[in-house]
C-alpha atoms as a PDB file:
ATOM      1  CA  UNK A   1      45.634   5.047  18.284  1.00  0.00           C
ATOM      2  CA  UNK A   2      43.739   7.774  19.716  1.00  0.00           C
ATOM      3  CA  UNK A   3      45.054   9.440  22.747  1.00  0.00           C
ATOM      4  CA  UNK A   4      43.001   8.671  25.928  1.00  0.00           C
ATOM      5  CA  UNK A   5      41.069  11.569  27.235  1.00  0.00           C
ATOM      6  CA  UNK A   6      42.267  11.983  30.527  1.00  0.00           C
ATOM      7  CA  UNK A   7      39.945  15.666  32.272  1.00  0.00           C
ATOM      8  CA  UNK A   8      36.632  15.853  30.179  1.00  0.00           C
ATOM      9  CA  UNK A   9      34.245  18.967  31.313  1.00  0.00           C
ATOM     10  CA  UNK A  10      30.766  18.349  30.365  1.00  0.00           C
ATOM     11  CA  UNK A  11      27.941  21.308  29.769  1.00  0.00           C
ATOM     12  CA  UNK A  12      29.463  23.446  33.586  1.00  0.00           C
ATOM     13  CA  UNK A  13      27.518  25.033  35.130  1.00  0.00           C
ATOM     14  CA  UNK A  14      28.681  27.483  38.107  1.00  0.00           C
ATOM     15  CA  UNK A  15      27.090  29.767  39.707  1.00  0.00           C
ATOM     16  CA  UNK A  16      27.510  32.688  42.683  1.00  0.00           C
ATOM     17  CA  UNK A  17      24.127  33.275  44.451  1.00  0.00           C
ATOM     18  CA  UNK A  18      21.954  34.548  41.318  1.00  0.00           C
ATOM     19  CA  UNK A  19      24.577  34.671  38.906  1.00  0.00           C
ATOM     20  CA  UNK A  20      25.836  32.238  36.736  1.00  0.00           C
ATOM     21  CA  UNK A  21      29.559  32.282  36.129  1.00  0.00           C
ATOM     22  CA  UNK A  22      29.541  29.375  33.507  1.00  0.00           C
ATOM     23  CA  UNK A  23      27.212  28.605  31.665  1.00  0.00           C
ATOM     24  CA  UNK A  24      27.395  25.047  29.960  1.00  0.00           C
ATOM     25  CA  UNK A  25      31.320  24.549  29.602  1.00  0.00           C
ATOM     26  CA  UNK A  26      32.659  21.832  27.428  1.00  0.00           C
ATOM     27  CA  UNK A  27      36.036  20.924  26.847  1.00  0.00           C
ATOM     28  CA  UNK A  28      38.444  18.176  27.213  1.00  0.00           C
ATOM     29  CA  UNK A  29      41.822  17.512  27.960  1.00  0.00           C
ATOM     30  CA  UNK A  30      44.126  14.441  25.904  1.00  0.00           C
ATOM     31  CA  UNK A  31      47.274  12.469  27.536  1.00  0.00           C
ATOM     32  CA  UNK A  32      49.843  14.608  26.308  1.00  0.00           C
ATOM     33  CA  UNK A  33      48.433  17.982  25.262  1.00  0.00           C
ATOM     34  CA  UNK A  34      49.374  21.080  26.280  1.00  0.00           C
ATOM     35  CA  UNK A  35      45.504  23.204  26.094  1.00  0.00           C
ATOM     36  CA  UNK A  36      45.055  26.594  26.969  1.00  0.00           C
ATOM     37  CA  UNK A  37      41.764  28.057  28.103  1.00  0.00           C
ATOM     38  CA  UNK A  38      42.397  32.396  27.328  1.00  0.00           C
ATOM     39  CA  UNK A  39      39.671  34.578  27.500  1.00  0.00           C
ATOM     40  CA  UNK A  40      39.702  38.147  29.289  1.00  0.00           C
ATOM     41  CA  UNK A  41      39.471  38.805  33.174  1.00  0.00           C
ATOM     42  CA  UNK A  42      35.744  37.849  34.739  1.00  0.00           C
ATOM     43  CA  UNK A  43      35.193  35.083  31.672  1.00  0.00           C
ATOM     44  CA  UNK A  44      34.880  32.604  33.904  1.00  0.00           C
ATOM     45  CA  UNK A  45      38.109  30.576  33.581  1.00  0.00           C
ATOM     46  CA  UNK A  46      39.094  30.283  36.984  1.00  0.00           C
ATOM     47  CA  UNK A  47      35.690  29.627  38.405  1.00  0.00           C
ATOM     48  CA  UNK A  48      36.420  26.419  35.392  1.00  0.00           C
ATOM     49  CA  UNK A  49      39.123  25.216  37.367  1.00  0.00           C
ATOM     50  CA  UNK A  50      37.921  25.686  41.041  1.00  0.00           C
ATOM     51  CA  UNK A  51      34.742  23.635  40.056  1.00  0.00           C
ATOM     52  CA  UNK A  52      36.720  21.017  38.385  1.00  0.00           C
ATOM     53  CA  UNK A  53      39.429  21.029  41.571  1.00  0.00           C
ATOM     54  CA  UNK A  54      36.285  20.562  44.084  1.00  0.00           C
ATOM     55  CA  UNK A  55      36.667  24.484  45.506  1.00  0.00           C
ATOM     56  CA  UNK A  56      33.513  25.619  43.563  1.00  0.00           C
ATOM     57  CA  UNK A  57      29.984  23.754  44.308  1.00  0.00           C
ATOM     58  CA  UNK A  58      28.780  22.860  40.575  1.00  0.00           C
ATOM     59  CA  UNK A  59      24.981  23.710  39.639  1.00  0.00           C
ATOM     60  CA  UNK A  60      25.006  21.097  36.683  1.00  0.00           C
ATOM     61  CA  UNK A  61      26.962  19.409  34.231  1.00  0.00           C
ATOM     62  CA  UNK A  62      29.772  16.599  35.162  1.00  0.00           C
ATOM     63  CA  UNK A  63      33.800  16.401  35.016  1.00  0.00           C
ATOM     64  CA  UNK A  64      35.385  13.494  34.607  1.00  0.00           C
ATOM     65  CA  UNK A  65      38.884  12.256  35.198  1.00  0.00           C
ATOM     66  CA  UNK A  66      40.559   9.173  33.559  1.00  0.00           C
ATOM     67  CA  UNK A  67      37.089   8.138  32.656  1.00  0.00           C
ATOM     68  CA  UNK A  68      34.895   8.356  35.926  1.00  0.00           C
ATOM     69  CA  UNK A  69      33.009  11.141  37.476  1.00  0.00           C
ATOM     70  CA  UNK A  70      35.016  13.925  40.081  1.00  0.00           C
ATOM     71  CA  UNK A  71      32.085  15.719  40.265  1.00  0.00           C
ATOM     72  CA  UNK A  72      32.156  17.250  44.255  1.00  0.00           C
ATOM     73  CA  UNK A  73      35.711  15.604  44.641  1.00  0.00           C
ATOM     74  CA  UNK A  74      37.776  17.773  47.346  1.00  0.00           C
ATOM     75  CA  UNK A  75      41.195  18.958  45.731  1.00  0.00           C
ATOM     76  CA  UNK A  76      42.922  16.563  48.291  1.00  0.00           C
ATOM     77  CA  UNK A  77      41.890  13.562  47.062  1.00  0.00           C
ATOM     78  CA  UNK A  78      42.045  14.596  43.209  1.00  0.00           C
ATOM     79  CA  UNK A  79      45.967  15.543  43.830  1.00  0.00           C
ATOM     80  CA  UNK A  80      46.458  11.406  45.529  1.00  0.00           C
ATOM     81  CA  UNK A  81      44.876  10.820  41.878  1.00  0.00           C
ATOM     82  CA  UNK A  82      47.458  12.964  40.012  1.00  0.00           C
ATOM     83  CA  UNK A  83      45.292  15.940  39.259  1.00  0.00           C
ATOM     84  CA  UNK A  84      47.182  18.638  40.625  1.00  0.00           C
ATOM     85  CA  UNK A  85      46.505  22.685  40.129  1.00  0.00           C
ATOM     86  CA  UNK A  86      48.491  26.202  40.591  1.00  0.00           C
ATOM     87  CA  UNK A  87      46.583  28.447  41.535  1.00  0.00           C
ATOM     88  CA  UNK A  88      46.324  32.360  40.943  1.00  0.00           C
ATOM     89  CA  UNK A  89      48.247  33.804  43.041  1.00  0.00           C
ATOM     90  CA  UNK A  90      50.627  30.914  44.199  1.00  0.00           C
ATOM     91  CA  UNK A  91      49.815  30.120  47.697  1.00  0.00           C
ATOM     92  CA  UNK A  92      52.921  29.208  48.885  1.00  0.00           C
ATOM     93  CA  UNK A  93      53.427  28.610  52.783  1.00  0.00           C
ATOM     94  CA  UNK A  94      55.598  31.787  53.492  1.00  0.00           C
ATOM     95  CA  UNK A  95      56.798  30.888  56.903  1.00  0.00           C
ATOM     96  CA  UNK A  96      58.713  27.838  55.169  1.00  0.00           C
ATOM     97  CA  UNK A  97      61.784  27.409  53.322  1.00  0.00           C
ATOM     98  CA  UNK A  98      61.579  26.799  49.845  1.00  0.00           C
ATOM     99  CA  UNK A  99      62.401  23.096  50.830  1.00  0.00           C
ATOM    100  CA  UNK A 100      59.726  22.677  53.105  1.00  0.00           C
ATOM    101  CA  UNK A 101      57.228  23.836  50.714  1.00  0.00           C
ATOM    102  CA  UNK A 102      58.526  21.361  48.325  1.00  0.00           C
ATOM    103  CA  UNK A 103      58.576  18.695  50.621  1.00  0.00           C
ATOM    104  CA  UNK A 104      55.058  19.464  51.554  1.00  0.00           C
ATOM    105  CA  UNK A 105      53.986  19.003  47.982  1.00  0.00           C
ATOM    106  CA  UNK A 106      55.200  15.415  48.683  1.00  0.00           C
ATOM    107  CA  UNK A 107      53.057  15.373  51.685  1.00  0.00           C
ATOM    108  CA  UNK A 108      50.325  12.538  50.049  1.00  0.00           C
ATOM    109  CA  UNK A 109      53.417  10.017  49.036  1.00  0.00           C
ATOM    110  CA  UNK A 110      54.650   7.042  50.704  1.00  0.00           C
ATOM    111  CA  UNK A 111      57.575   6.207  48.253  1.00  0.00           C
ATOM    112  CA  UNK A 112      61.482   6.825  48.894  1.00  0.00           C
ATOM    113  CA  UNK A 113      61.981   9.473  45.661  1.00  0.00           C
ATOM    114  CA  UNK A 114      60.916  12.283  47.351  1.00  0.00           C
ATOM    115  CA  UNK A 115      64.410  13.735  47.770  1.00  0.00           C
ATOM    116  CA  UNK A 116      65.476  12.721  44.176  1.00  0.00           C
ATOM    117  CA  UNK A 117      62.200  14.346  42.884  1.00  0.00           C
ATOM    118  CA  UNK A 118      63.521  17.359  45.081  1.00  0.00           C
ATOM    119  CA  UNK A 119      66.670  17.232  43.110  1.00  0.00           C
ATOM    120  CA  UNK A 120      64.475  17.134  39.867  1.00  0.00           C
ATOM    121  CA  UNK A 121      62.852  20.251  40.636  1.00  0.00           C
ATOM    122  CA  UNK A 122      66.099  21.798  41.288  1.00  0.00           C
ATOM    123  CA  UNK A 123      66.840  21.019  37.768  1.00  0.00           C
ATOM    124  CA  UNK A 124      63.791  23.005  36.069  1.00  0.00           C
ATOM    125  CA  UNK A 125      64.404  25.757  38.452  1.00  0.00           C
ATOM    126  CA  UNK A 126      68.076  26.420  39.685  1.00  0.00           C
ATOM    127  CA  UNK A 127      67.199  29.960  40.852  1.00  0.00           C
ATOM    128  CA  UNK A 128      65.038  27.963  43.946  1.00  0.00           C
ATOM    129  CA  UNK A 129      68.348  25.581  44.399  1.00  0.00           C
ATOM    130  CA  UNK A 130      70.290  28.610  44.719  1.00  0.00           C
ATOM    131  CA  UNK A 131      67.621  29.696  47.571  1.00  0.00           C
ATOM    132  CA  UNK A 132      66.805  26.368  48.948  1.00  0.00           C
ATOM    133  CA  UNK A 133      67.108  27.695  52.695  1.00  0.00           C
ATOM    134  CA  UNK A 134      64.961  30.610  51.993  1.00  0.00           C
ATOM    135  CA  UNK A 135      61.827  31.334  54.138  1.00  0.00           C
ATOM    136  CA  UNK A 136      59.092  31.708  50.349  1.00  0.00           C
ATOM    137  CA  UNK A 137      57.728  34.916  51.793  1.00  0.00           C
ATOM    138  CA  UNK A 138      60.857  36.865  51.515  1.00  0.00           C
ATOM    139  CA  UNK A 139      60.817  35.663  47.832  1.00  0.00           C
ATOM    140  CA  UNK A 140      59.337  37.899  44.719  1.00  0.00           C
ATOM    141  CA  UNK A 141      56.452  37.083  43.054  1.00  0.00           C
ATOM    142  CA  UNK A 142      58.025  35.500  40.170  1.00  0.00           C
ATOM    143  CA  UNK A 143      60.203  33.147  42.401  1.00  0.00           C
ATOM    144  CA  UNK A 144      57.145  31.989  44.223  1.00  0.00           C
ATOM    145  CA  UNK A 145      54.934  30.972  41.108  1.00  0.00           C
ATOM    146  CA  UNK A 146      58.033  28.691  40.562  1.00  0.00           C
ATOM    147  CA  UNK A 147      58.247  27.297  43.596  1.00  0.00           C
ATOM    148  CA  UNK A 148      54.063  26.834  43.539  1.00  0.00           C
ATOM    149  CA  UNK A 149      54.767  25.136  40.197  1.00  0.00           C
ATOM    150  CA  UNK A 150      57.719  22.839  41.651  1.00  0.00           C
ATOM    151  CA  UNK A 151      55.907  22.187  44.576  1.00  0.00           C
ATOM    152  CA  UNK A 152      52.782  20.663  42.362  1.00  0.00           C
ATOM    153  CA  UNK A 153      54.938  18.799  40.483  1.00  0.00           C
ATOM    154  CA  UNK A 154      56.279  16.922  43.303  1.00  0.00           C
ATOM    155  CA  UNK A 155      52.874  15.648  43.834  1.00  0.00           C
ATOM    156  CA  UNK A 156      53.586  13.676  40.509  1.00  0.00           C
ATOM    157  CA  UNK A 157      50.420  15.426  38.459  1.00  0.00           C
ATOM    158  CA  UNK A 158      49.107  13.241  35.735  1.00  0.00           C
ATOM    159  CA  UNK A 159      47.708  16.449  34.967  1.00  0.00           C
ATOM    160  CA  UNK A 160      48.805  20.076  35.683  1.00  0.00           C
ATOM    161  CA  UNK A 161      46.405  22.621  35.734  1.00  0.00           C
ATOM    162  CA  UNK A 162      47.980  26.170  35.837  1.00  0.00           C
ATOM    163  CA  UNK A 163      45.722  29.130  37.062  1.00  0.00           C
ATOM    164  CA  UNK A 164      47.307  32.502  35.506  1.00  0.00           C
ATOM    165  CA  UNK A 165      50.828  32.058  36.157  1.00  0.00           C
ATOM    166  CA  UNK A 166      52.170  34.655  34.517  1.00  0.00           C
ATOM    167  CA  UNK A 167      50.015  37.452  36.250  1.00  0.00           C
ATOM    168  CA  UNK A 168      51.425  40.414  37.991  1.00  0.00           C
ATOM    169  CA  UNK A 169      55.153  39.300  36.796  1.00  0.00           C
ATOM    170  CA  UNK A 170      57.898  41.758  35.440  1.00  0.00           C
ATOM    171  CA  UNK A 171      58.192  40.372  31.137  1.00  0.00           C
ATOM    172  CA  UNK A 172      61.190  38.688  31.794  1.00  0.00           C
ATOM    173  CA  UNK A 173      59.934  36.865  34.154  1.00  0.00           C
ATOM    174  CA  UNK A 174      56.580  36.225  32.083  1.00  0.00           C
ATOM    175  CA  UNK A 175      59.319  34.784  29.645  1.00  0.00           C
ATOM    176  CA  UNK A 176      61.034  32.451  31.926  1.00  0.00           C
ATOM    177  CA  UNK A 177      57.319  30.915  33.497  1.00  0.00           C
ATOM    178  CA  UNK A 178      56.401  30.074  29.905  1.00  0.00           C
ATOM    179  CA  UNK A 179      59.890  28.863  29.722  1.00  0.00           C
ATOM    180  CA  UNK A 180      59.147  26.527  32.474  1.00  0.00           C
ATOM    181  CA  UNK A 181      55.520  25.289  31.458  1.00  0.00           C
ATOM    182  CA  UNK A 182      56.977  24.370  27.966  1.00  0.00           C
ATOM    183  CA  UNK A 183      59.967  22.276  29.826  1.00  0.00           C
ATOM    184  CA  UNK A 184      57.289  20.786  31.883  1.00  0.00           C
ATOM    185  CA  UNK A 185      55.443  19.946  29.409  1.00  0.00           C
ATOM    186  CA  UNK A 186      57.944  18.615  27.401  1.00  0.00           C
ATOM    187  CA  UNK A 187      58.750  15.866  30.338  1.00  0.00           C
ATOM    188  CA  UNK A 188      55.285  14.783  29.880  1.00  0.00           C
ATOM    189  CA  UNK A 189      53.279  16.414  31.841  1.00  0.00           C
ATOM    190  CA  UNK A 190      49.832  17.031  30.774  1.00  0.00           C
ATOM    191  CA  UNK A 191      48.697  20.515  31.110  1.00  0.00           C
ATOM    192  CA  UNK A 192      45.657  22.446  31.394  1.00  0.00           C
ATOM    193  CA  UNK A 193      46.986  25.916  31.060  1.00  0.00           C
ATOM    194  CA  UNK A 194      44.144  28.907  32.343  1.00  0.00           C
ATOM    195  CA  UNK A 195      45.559  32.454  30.754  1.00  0.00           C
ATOM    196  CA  UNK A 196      45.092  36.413  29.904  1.00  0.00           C
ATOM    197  CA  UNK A 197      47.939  36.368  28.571  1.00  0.00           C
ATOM    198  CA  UNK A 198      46.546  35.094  24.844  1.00  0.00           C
ATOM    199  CA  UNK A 199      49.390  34.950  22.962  1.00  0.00           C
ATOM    200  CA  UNK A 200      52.025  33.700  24.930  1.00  0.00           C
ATOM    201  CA  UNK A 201      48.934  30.659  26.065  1.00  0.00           C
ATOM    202  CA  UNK A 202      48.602  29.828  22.634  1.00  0.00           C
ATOM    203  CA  UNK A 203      51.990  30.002  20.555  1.00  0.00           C
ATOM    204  CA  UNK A 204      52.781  26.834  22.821  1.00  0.00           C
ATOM    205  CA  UNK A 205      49.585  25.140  23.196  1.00  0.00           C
ATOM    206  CA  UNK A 206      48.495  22.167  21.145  1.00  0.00           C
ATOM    207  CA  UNK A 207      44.942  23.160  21.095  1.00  0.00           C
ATOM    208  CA  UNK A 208      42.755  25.901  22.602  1.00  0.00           C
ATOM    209  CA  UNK A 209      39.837  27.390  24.182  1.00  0.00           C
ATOM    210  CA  UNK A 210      38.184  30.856  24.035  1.00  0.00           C
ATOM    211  CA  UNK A 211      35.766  31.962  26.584  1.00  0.00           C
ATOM    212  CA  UNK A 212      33.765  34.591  26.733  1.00  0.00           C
ATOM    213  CA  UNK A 213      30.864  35.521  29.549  1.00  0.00           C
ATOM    214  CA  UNK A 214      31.070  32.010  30.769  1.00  0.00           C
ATOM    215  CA  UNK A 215      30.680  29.977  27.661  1.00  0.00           C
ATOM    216  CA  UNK A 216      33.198  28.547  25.137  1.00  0.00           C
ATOM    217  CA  UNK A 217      33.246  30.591  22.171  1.00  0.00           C
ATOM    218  CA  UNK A 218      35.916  29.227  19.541  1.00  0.00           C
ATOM    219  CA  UNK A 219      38.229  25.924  19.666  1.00  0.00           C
ATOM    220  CA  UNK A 220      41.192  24.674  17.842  1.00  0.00           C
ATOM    221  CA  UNK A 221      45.044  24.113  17.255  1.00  0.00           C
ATOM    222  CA  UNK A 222      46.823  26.526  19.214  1.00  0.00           C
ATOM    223  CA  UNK A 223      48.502  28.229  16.545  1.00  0.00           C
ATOM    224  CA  UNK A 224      45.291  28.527  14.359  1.00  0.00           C
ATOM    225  CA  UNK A 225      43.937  30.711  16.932  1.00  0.00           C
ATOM    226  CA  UNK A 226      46.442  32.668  17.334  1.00  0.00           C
ATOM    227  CA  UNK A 227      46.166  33.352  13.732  1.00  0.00           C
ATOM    228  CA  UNK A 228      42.696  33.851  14.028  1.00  0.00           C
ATOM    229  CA  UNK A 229      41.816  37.813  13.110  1.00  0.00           C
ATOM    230  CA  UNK A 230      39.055  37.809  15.965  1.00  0.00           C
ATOM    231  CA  UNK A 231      41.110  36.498  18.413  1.00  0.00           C
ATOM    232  CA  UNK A 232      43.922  38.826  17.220  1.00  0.00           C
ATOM    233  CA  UNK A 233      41.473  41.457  17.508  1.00  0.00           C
ATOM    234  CA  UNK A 234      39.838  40.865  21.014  1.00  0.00           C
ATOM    235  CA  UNK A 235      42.832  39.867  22.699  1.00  0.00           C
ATOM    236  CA  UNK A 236      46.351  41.191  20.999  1.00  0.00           C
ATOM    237  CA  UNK A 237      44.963  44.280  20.287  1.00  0.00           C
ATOM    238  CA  UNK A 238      44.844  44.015  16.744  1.00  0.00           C
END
């Protein structure tokens, strides 16, 4: 049985004033994958997500979510549907503990798991149990994309979409973020994962997505790309 398509991005177009970010996108997202979406900085990848998410007005084209139209959705009522994003640069509320900021990623529930879900977060990432009285903007960088990632998943994402989260992080901590997104992934999580980083994006991807000047250039299994000489070429330097 074929698995259901559960984010499809039809022919996206975005644009700022005069200039069009993306130009025709197309690419979808299957219950259970793990798809990556690399290109280099200005391709147009986060402009993808913001338009999907409801932050960016879309010029033309149509997403679609578990089969129906999001098109002009607001990000609030796409995370009470389970589609749930990261974005660059975290956005955590700084002023709150580390529990707070979970809790508040619990903030559109009504059900009595929220502390248990707490706990479960704890689990993925002990270093934020060992903080869990911590105001988040007296954390590093690194510590923050986790919490930002633990506080998503508290909002109990069908599917995850991840906007650079390894960007501006020390390499181990690049290491343990990929760490994390594979574990996540591995509970079944779906996840659309946005990335520079090409290599580490794809060696755990199922499939991917190249983009280039706003438009998809090349598509496939994960690790065929990242065997691919022109992607080895344009983005590992090869």
């Amino acid at each position: 049985m074929a698995e259901q398509v559960l984010l499809s991005i039809k022919g996206l177009k975005v644009a700022y004033g005069g200039i069009q970010a993306v130009k025709g996108v197309s690419l979808e997202v299957r219950s259970g994958e793990l798809v990556s979406l690399i290109g280099a900085n200005g391709a147009g990848k986060t402009t993808t997500l913001k338009a999907v998410t409801g932050i960016q007005p879309v010029a033309d084209g149509d997403i679609e979510y578990m089969g129906r139209s999001i098109r002009g959705q607001g990000a609030w009522d796409l995370a009470k549907q389970g589609l749930v994003m990261v974005p660059e640069g975290r956005g955590t509320f700084t002023r709150m503990t580390i529990v707070e900021n979970l809790q508040m990623g619990a903030y559109i529930r009504k059900d009595n798991e929220i502390d248990a879900d707490i706990d479960k977060v704890f689990e993925i990432f002990p270093r934020l149990k060992e903080r869990r009285d911590q105001l988040a903007g007296t954390m590093s960088g690194g510590e923050q994309q986790m919490l930002a990632m633990g506080r998503a998943l508290m909002a109990k994402p069908k599917v995850l979409l991840l906007d650079e989260p390894s960007m501006g992080l020390s390499p181990i901590m690049v290491d343990k973020i990929f760490e994390v997104v594979n574990d996540i992934h591995g509970r079944g999580v779906t996840i659309l994962l946005v990335e520079q980083n090409a290599s580490r994006a794809l060696s755990i991807a199922s499939r991917g997505y190249v983009m280039e000047s706003g438009l998809i250039t090349m598509t496939g299994n994960g690790q065929d790309l990242l065997a691919d000489p022109k992607v080895r070429a344009a983005y590992l330097g090869e």
